[in-house]
C-alpha atoms as a PDB file:
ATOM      1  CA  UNK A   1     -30.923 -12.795  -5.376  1.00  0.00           C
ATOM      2  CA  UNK A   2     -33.575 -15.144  -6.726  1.00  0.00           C
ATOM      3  CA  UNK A   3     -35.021 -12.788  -8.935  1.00  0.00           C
ATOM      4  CA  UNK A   4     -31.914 -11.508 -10.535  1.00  0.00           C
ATOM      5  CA  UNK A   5     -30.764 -15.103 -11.872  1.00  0.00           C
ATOM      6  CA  UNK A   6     -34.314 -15.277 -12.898  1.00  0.00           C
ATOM      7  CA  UNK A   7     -33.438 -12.058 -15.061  1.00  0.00           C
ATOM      8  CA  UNK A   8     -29.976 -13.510 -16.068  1.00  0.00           C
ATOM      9  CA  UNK A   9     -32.040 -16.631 -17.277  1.00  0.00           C
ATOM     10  CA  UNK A  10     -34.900 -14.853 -18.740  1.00  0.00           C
ATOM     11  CA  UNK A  11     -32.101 -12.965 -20.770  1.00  0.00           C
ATOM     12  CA  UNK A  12     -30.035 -16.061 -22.059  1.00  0.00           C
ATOM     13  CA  UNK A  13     -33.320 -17.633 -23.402  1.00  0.00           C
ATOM     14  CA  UNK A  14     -34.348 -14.861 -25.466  1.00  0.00           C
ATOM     15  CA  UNK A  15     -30.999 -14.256 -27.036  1.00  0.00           C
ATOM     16  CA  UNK A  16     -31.139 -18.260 -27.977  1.00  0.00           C
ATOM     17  CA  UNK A  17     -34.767 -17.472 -28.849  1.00  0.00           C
ATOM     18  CA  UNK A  18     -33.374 -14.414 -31.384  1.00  0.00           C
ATOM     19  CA  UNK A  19     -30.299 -16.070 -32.390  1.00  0.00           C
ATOM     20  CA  UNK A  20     -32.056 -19.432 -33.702  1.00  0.00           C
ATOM     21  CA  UNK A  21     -35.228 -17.293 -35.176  1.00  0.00           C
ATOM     22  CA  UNK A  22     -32.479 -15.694 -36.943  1.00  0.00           C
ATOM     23  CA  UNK A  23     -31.129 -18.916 -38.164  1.00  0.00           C
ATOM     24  CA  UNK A  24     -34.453 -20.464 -38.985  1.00  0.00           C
ATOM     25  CA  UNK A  25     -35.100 -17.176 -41.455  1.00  0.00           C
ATOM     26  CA  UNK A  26     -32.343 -17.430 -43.431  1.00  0.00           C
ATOM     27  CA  UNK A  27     -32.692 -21.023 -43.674  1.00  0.00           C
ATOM     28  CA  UNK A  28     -36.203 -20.324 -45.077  1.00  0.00           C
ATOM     29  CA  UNK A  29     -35.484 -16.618 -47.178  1.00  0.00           C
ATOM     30  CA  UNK A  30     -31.541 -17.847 -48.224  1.00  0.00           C
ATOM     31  CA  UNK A  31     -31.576 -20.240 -51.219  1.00  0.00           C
ATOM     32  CA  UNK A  32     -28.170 -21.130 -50.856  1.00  0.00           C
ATOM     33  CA  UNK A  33     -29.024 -21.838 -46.987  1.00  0.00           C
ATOM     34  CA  UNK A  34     -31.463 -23.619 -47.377  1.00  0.00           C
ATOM     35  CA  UNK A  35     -29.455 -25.997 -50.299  1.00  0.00           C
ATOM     36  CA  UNK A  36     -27.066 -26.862 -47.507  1.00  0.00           C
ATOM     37  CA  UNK A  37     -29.446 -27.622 -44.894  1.00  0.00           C
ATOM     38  CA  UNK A  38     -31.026 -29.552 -47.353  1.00  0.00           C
ATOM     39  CA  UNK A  39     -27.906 -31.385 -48.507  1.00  0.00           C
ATOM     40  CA  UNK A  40     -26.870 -32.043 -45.322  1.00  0.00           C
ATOM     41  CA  UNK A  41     -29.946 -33.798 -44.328  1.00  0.00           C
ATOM     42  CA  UNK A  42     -29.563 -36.194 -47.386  1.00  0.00           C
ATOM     43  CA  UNK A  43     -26.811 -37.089 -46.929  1.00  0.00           C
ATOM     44  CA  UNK A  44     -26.850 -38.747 -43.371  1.00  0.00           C
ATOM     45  CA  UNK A  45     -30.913 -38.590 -42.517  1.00  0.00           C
ATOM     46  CA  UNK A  46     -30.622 -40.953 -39.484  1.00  0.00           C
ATOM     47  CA  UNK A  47     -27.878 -38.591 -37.928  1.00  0.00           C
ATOM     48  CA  UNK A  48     -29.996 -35.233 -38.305  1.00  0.00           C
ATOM     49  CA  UNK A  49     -33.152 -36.917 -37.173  1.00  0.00           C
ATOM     50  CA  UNK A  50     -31.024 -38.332 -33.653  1.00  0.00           C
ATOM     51  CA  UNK A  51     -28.862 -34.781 -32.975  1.00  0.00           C
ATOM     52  CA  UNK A  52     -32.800 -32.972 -33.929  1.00  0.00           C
ATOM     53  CA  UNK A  53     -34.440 -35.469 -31.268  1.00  0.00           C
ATOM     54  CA  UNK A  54     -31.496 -34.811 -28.636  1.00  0.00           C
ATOM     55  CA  UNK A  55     -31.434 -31.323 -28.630  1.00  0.00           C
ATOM     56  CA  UNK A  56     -35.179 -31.614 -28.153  1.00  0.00           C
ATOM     57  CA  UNK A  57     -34.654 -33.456 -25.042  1.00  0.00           C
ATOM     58  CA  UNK A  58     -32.219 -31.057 -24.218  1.00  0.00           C
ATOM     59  CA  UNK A  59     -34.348 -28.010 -24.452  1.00  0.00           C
ATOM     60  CA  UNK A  60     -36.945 -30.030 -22.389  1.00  0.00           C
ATOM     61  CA  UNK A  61     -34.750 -30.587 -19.604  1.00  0.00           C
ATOM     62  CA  UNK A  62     -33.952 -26.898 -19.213  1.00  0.00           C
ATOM     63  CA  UNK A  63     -37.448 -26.528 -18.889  1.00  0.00           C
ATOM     64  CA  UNK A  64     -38.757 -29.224 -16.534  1.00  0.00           C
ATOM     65  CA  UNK A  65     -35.340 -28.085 -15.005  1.00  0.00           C
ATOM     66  CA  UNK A  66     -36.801 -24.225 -14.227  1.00  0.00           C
ATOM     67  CA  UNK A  67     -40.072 -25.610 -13.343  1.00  0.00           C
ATOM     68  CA  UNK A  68     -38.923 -27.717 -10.446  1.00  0.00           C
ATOM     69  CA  UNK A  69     -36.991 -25.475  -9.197  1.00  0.00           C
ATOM     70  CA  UNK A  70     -39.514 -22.731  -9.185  1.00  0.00           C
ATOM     71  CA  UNK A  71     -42.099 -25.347  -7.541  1.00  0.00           C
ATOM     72  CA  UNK A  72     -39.619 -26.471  -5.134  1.00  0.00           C
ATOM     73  CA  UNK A  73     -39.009 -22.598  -4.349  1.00  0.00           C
ATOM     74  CA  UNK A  74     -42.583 -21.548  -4.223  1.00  0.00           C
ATOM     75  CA  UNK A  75     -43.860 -24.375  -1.801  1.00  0.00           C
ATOM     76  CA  UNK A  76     -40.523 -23.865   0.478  1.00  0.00           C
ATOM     77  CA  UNK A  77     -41.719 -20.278   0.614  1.00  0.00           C
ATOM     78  CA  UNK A  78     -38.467 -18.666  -1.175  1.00  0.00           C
ATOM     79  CA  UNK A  79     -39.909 -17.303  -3.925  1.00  0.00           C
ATOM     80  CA  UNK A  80     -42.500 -14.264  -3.381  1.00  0.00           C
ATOM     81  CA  UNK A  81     -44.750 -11.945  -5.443  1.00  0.00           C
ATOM     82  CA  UNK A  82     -44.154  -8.391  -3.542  1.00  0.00           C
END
């Protein structure tokens, strides 16, 4: 059971990791993309640096989330390497 929402969370990670690579190229390769990103960063610089920061410290919690729980599972002996 452990390993298959290991697989399920694996999975959702890499999609994000596709989806926003995705987003990051055209941002870069698309003029007109990267205009609007631009604009919108001009126009309220405070906001995009504070929703950047938190979704930062979102991404980080997921993290340190996975870790403890995979520490807490390996020294309580529910997690093993067959």
């Amino acid at each position: 059971m452990t390993l298959i929402i290991i697989k399920i969370v694996l999975f959702i990670l890499l999609i994000r990791i596709i989806f926003l690579t995705i987003g990051h190229l055209v941002i870069v390769f698309y003029k007109d993309a990267t205009k609007m990103a631009v604009k919108e960063i001009i126009k309220d610089p405070e906001d995009f640096v504070r929703s950047e920061h938190i979704c930062k410290f979102m991404y980080n919690m997921i993290w340190f989330y996975l870790f403890i729980k995979i520490l807490i599972g390996v020294f309580s002996n529910q997690i093993t390497i067959n």
